[in-house]
Protein backbone atom coordinates (compact mmCIF):
# COMPACT_ATOMS: atom_id res chain seq x y z
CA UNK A 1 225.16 92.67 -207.12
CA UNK A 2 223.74 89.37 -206.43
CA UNK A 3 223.06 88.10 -202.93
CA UNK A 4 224.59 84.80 -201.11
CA UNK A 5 223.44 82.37 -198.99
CA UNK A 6 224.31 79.21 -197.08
CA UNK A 7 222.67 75.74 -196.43
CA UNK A 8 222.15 75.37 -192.72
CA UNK A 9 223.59 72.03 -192.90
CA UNK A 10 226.97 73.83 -193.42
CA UNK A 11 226.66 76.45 -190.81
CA UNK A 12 225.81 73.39 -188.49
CA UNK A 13 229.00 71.95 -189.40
CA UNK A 14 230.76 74.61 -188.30
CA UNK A 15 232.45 75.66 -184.99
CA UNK A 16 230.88 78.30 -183.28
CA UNK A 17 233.25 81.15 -184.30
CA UNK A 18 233.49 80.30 -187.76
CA UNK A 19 229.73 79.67 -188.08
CA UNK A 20 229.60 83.52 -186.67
CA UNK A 21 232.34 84.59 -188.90
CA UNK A 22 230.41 83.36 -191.60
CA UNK A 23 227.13 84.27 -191.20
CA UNK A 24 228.42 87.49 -190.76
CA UNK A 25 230.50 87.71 -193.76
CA UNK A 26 227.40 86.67 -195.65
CA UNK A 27 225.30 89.35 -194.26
CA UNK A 28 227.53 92.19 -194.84
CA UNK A 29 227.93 91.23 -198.50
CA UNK A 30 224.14 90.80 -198.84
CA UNK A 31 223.12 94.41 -197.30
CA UNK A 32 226.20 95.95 -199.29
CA UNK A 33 224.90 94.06 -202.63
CA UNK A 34 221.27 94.84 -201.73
CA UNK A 35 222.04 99.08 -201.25
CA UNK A 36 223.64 98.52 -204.63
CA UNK A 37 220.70 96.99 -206.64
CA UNK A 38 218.79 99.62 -205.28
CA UNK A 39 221.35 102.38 -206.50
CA UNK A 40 220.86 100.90 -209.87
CA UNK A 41 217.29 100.45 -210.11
CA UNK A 42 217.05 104.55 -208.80
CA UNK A 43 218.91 105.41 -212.07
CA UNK A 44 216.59 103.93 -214.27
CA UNK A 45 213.72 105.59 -215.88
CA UNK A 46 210.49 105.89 -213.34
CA UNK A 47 208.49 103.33 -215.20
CA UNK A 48 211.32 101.03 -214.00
CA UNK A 49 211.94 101.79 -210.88
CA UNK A 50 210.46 98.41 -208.69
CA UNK A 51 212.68 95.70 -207.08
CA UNK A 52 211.93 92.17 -206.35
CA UNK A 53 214.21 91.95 -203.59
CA UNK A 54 215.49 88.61 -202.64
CA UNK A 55 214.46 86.83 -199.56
CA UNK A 56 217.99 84.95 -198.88
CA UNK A 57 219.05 89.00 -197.23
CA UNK A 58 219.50 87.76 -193.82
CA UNK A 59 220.63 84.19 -194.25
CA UNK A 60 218.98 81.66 -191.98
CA UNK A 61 217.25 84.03 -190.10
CA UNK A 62 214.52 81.97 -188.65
CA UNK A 63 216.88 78.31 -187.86
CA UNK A 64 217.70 78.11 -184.52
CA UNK A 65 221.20 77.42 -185.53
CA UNK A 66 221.48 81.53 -186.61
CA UNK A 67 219.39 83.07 -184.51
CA UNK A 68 221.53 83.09 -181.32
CA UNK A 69 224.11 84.81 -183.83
CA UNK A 70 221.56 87.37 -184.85
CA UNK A 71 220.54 88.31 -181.50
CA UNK A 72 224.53 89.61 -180.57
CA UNK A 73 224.81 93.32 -180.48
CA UNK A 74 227.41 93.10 -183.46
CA UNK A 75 225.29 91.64 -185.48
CA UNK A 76 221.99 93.14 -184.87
CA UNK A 77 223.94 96.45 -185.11
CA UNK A 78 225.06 95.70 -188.52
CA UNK A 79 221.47 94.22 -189.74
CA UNK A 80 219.69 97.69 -187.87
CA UNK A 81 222.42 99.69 -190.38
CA UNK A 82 222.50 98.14 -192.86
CA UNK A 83 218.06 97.58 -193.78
CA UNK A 84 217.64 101.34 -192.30
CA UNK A 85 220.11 102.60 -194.84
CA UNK A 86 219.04 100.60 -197.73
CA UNK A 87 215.23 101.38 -196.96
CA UNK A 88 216.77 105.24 -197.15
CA UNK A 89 218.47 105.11 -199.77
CA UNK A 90 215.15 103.26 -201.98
CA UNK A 91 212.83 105.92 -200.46
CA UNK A 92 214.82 108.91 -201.95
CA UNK A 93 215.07 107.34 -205.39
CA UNK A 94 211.56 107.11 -205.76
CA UNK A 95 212.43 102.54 -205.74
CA UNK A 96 208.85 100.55 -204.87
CA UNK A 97 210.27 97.62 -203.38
CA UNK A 98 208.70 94.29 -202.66
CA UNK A 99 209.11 90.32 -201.91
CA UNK A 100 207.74 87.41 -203.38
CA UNK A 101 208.33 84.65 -200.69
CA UNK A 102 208.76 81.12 -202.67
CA UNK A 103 205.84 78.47 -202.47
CA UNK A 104 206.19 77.70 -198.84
CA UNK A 105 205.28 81.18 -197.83
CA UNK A 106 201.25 80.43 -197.88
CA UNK A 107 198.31 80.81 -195.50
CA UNK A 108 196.21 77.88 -196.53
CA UNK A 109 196.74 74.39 -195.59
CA UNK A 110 195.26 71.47 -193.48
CA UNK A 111 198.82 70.91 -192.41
CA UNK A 112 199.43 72.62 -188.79
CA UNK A 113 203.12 73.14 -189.64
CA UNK A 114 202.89 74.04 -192.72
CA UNK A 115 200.55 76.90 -191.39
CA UNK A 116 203.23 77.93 -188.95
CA UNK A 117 206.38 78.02 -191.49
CA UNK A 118 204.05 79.93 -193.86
CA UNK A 119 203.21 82.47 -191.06
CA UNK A 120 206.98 82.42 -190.11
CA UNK A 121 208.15 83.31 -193.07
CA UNK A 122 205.49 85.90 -194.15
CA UNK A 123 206.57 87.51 -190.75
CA UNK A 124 210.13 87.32 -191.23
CA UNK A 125 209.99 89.24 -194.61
CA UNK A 126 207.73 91.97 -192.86
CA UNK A 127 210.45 92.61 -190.00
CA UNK A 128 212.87 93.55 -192.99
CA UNK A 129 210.58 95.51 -194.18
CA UNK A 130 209.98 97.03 -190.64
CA UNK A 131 214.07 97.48 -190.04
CA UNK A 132 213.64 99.37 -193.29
CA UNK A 133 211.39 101.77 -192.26
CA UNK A 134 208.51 100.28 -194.20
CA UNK A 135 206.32 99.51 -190.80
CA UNK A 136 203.98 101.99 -190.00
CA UNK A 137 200.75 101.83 -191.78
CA UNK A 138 199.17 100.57 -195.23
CA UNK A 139 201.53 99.37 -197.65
CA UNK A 140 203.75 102.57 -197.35
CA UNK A 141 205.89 103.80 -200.55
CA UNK A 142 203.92 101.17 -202.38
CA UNK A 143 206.38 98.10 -200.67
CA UNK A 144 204.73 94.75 -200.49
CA UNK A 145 204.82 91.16 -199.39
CA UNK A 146 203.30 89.27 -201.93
CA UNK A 147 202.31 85.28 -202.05
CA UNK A 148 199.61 82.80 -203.12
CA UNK A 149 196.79 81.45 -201.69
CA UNK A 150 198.07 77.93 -200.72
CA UNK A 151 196.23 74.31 -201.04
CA UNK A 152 193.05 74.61 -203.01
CA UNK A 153 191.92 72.62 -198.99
CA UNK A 154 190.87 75.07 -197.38
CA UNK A 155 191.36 77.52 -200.16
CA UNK A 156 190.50 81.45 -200.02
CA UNK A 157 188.77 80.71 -196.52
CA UNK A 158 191.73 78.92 -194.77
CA UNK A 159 192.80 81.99 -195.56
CA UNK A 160 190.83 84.51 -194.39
CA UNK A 161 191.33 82.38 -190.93
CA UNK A 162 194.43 82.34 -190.88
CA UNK A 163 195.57 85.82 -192.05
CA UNK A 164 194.75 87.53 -188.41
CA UNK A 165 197.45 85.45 -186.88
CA UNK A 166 200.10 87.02 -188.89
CA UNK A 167 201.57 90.12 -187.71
CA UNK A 168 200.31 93.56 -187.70
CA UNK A 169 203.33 94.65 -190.02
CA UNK A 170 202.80 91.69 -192.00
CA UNK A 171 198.88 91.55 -192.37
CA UNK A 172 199.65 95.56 -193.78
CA UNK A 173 202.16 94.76 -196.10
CA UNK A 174 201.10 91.31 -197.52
CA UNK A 175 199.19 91.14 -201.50
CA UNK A 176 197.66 87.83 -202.94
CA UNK A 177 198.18 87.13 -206.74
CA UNK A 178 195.62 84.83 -208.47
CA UNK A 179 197.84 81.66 -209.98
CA UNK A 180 197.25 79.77 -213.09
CA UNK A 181 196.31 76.41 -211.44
CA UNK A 182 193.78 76.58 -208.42
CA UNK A 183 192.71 80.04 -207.80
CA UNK A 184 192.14 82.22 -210.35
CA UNK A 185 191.36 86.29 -210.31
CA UNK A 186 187.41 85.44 -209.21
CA UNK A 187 188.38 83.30 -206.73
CA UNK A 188 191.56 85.69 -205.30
CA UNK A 189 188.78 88.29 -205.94
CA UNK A 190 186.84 86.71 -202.64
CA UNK A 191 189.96 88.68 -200.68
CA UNK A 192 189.76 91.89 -201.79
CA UNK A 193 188.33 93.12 -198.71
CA UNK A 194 191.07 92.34 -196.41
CA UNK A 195 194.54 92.27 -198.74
CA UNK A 196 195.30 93.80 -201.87
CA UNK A 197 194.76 92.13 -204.84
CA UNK A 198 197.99 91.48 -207.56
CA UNK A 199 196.70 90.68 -210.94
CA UNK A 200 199.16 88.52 -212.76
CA UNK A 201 197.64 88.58 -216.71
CA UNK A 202 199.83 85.70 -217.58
CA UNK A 203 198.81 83.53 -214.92
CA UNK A 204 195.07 84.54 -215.85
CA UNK A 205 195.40 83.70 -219.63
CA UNK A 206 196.64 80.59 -218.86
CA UNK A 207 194.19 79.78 -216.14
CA UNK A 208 191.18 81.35 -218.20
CA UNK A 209 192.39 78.67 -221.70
CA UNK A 210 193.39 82.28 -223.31
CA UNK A 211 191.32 85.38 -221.87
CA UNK A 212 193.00 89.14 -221.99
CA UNK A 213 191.88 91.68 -219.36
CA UNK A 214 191.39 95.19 -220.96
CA UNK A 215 191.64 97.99 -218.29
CA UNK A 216 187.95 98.40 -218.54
CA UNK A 217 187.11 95.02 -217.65
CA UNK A 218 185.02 95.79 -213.96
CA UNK A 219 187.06 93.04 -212.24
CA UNK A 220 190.10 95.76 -212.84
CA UNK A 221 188.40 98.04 -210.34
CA UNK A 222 187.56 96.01 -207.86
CA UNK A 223 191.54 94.71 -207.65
CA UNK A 224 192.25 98.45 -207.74
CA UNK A 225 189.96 99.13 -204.49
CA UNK A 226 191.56 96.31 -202.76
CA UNK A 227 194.44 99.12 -202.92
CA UNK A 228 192.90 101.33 -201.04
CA UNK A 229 194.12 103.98 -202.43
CA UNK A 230 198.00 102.73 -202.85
CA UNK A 231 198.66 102.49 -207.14
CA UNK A 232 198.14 98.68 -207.63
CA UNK A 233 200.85 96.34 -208.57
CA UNK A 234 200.25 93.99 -211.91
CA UNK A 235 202.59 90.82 -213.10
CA UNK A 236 203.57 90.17 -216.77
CA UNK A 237 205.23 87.88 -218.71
CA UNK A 238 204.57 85.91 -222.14
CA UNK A 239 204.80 82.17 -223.04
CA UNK A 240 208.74 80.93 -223.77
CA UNK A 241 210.07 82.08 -227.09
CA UNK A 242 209.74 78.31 -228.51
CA UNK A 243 206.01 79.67 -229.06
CA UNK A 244 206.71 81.96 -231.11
CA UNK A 245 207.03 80.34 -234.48
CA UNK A 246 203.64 79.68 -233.93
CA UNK A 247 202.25 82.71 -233.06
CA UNK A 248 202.94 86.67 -235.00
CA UNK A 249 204.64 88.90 -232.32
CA UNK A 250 202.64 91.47 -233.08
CA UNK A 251 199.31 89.75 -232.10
CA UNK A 252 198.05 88.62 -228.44
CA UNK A 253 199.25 84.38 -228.63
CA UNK A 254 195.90 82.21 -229.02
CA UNK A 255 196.04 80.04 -226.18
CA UNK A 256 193.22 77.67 -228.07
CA UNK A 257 195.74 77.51 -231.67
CA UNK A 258 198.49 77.29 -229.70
CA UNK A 259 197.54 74.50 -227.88
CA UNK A 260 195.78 72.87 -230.91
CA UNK A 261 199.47 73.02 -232.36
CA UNK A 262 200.32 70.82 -229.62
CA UNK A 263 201.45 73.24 -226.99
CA UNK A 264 201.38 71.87 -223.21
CA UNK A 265 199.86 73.59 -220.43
CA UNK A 266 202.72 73.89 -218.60
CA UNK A 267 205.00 75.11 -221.56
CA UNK A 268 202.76 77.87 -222.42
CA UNK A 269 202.59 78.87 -218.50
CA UNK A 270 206.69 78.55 -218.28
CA UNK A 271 208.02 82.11 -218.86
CA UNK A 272 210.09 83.33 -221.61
CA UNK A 273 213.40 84.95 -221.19
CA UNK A 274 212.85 88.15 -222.93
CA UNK A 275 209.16 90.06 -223.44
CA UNK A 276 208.89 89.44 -227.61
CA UNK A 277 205.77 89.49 -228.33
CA UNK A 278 205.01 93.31 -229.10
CA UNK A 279 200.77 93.15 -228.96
CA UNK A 280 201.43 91.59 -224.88
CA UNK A 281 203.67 94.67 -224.63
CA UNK A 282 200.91 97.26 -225.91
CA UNK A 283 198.56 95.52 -223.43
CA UNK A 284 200.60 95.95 -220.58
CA UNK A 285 201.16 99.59 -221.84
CA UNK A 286 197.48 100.28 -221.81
CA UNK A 287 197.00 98.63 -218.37
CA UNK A 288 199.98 101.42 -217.26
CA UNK A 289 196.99 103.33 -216.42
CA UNK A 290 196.04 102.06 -213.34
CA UNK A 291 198.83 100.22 -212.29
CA UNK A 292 202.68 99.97 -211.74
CA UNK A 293 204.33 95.99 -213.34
CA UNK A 294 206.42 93.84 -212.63
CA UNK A 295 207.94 91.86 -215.34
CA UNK A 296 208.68 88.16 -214.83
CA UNK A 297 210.83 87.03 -217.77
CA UNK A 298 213.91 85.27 -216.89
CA UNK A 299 216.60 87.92 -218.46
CA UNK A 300 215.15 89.88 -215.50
CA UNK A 301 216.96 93.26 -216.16
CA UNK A 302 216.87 93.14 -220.02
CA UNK A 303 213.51 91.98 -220.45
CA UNK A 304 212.35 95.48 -218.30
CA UNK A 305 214.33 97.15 -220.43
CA UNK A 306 213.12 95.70 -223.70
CA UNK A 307 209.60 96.58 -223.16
CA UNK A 308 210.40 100.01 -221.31
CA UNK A 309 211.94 101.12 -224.52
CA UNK A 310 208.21 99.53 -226.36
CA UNK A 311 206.16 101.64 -224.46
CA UNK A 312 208.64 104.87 -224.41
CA UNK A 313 208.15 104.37 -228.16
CA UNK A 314 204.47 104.06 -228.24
CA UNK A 315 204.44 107.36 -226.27
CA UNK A 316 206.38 109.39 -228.29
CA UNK A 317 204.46 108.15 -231.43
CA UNK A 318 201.19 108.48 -229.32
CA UNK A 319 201.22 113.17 -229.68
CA UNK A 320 201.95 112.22 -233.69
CA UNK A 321 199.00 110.17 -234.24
CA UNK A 322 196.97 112.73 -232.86
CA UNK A 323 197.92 115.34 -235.23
């Protein structure tokens, strides 16, 4: 089910009808591949239903060197098909679908060109979500675009400047998630008025030196607001699993012990492959209130499942207590 992709330096290489035969071959498999992860993720349970969907779908879609191929009737047929079907197919299964453009993808910078490949790419993943039906209006079915701020120069107000520029499409679709480096939830907070606000809890423990975020912290309702009436999105994952001989999985990890037992920064910010410790699991069940999550372990699949199956559990024993 995974996607494919090609350097351009290859497809550069190539003559002209291979580098179309292969840029087409490549985007066939990708929309075919793409339907299919959405297939899957519509089976699962409703707490599970969101997809990350990779940004490689349309391979070299903003190089020169493919865009002449994109722009034949062939192959603009096959991408029109192939994103209006797959949008289809993720609306009927009840699938919230987003992006997470890499680091490149940001709206802050002193760097002219770095402004316009950020803008570039945040309106390249808005025309796929356009082509699948996911244009018209505020952050319909819950989809999203979601990236960083950029260089802490200009910060939050480069911005705010530079936002407008984007597309219409884009500037409804795109979130900002506070990181664990430069701009934290206040200072993400200072957009909330013009983009929706994603609240990664990892990034903010490790950006705060160990604060949680209870769902009645008031900072919780002003990211909800920046909604605007669309159920928020929230990102969680826990420290790598080499932590965890120095920490009980069934309390939240002490950011001060941890790194007083000689811990790095960066390793406790690194992700772990699976979601093991159980009290960052109840957490994220309790923040289930108010918002839908995303979970960023590296096992991907089987870490959503692992802490689907915590909270299913904590919600059948939930009626029992109460007796």
């Amino acid at each position: 089910m995974n996607l494919t992709s090609v350097t351009m330096a290859h497809l550069t290489k190539l003559e002209p009808a291979a580098r179309r035969a292969k840029l087409a071959g490549l985007v066939a498999h990708n929309l075919a591949a793409l339907a299919r992860q959405i297939a899957w993720v519509g089976a699962r349970p409703p707490l599970e239903r969101l997809l990350r969907m990779a940004s490689n779908v349309l391979p070299g879609y903003t190089h020169p060197i493919a865009q002449a191929i994109y722009a034949e009737p062939e192959m603009a047929a096959l991408v029109e098909r192939g994103l209006a079907e797959a949008g289809a197919l993720a609306r009927r299964l009840g699938v919230r679908l987003s992006f997470h453009p890499g680091p490149f993808c940001l709206l802050a910078s002193r760097n002219p060109a770095a402004i316009a490949n950020g803008l570039s790419e945040l309106d390249y993943h808005a025309e796929i979500f356009d082509r699948m039906g996911y244009g018209g209006g505020w952050h319909p079915h819950g989809a999203h675009i979601n990236i960083h701020v950029g260089a802490g120069d200009p910060g939050v107000a480069g911005f705010r400047e530079t936002l407008p520029r984007a597309s219409r499409v884009a500037r409804d679709l795109v979130t900002v998630e506070n990181d664990e480096n430069v701009f934290g939830l206040d200072a993400v907070l200072q957009l909330a008025d013009i983009v929706p606000v994603v609240l990664d809890l990892h990034h903010h423990w490790v950006e705060s030196g160990g604060a949680y975020l209870e769902p009645d912290d008031p900072r919780i309702a002003r990211v909800t607001e920046s909604w605007r009436g669309v159920r928020p999105v929230a990102h969680i994952s826990v420290s790598r699993e080499a932590v965890s001989s120095d920490c009980d999985p069934d309390a939240l990890p002490d950011f001060p012990a941890l790194r007083g037992a000689g811990h790095a920064v960066r390793d406790l910010a690194a992700h772990s492959d699976m979601m093991w410790n159980r009290a960052v699991n109840d957490l994220v069940a309790r923040h289930l209130a108010w918002a839908d999550f995303e979970i960023e372990a590296k096992a991907k699949n089987r870490a959503s499942m692992q802490i689907a199956r915590h909270i299913q559990a904590l919600e059948q024993a939930a009626p029992i207590a109460a007796e």
